[in-house]
Protein backbone atom coordinates (compact mmCIF):
# COMPACT_ATOMS: atom_id res chain seq x y z
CA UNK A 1 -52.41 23.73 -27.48
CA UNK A 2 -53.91 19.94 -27.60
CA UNK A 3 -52.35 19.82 -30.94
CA UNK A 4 -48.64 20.10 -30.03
CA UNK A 5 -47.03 17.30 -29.69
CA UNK A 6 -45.37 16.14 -26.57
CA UNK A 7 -42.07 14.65 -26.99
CA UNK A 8 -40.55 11.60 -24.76
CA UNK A 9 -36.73 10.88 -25.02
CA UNK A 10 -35.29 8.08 -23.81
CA UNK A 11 -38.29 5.68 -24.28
CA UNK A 12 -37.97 2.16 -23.87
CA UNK A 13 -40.30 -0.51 -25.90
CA UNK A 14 -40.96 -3.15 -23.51
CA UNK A 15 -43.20 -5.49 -25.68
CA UNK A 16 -45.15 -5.53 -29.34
CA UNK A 17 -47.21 -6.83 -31.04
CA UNK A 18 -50.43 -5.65 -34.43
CA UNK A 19 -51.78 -3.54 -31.82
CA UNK A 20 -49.38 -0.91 -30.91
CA UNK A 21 -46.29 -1.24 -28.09
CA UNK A 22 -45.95 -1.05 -24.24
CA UNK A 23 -43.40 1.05 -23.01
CA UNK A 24 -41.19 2.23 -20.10
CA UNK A 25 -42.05 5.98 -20.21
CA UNK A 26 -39.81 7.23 -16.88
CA UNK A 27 -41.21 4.39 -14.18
CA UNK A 28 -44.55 3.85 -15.92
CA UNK A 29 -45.48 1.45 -18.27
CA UNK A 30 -47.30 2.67 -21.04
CA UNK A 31 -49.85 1.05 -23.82
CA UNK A 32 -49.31 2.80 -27.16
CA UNK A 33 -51.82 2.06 -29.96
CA UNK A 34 -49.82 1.30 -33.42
CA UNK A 35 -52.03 4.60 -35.09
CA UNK A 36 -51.41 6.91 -31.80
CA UNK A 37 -47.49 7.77 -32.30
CA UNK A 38 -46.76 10.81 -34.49
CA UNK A 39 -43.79 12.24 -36.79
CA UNK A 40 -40.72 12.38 -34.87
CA UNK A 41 -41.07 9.06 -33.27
CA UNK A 42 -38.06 6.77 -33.45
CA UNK A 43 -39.19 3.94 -31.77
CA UNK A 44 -41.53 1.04 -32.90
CA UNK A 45 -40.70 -2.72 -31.90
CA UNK A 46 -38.87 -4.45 -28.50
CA UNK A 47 -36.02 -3.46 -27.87
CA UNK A 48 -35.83 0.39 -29.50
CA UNK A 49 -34.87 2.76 -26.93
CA UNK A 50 -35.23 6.47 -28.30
CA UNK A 51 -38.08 9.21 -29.26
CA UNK A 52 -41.39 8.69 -28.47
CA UNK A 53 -43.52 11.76 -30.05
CA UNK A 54 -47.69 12.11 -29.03
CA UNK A 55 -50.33 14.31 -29.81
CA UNK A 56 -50.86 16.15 -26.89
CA UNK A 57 -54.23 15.12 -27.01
CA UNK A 58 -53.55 11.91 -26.18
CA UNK A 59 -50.99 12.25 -23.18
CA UNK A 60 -54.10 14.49 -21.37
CA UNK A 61 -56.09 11.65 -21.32
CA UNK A 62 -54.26 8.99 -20.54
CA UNK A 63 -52.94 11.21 -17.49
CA UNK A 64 -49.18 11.26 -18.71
CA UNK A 65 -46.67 13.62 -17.29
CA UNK A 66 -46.44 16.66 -18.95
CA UNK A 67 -43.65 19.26 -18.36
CA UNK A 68 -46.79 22.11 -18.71
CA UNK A 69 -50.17 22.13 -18.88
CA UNK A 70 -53.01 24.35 -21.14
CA UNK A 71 -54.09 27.05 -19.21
CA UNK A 72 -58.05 27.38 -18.07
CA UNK A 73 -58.59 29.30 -21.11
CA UNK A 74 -56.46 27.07 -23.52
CA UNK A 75 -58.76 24.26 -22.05
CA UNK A 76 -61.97 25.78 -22.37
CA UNK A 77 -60.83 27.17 -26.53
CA UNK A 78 -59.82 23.34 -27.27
CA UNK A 79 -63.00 21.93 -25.79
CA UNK A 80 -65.01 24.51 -28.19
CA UNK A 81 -63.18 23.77 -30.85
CA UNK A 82 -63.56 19.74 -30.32
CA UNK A 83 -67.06 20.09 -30.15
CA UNK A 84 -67.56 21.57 -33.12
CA UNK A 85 -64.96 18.98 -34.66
CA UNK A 86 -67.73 15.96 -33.13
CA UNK A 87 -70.52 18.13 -34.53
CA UNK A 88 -69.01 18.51 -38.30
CA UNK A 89 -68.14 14.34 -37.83
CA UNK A 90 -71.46 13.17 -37.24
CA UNK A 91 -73.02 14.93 -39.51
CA UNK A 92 -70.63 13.90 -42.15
CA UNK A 93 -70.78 10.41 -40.60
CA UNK A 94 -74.74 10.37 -40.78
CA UNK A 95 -75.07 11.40 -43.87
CA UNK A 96 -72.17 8.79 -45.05
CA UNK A 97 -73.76 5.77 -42.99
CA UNK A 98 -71.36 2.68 -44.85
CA UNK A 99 -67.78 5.61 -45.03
CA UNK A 100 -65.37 3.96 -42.94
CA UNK A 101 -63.46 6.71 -42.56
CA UNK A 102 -66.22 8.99 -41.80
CA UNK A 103 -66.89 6.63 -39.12
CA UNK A 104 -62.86 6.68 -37.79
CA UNK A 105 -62.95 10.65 -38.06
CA UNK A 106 -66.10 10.76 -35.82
CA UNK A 107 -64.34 8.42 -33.43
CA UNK A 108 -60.82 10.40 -33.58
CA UNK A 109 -63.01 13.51 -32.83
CA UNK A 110 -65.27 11.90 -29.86
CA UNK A 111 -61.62 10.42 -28.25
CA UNK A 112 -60.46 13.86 -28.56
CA UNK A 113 -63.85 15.52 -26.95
CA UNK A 114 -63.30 12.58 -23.94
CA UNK A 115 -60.09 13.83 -23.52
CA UNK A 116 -60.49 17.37 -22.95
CA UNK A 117 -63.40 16.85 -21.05
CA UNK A 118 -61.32 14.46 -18.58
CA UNK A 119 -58.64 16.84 -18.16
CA UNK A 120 -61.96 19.76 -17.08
CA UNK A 121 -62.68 16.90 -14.56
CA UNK A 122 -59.76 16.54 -13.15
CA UNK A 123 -58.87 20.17 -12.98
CA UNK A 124 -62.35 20.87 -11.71
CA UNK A 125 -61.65 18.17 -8.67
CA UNK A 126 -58.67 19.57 -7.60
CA UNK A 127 -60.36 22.84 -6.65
């Protein structure tokens, strides 16, 4: 499901710096926002070699490798249940026009939405 997390070993941080890392993830390099890393994660500033944990959600749409994929109808449950996630944040959001963190829960949920809706795309084009 788009909420398990997807777990890297042997990751190495290549640079830093207040907005997140890049790292050597196999022979890519990788931006990481500093927020985007979840629980598990060992690895944070140059140097660190180790654990590099994701929300799966994230890895889909920045088109990292993933050892499996959702299935058709795991895709098309997620995207459902994203929408509805968008739909509950802008409401909130609109009816909370100064919450910052109304605002950052709308844009968590929109990311999200882009996301599985890239993955659909590029699913749909190789057919």
């Amino acid at each position: 499901m788009p909420e398990t997390p997807v777990v890297y070993d042997d990751v190495e941080v290549l640079e830093h710096d207040d907005l997140g890392f890049t790292c050597r993830l196999g022979t890519a390099r990788v931006f990481i926002g500093k927020y985007v890393p979840i629980n598990g994660t060992t690895i944070r500033r140059k140097g660190d070699r180790g654990r590099l944990t994701l929300p799966r959600w994230f890895v889909e749409q920045e088109g990292l490798p993933l050892d499996d994929h959702l299935s058709d109808a795991q895709l098309e449950d997620w995207q459902a249940r994203v929408r509805l996630k968008v739909a509950a944040a802008q409401e909130y959001a609109d009816a909370h026009p100064g919450n910052a963190k109304a605002r950052q829960a709308l844009d968590r949920a929109t990311n999200e939405l882009a996301a599985a809706m890239l993955l659909r795309g590029r699913r749909q084009g190789r057919r």
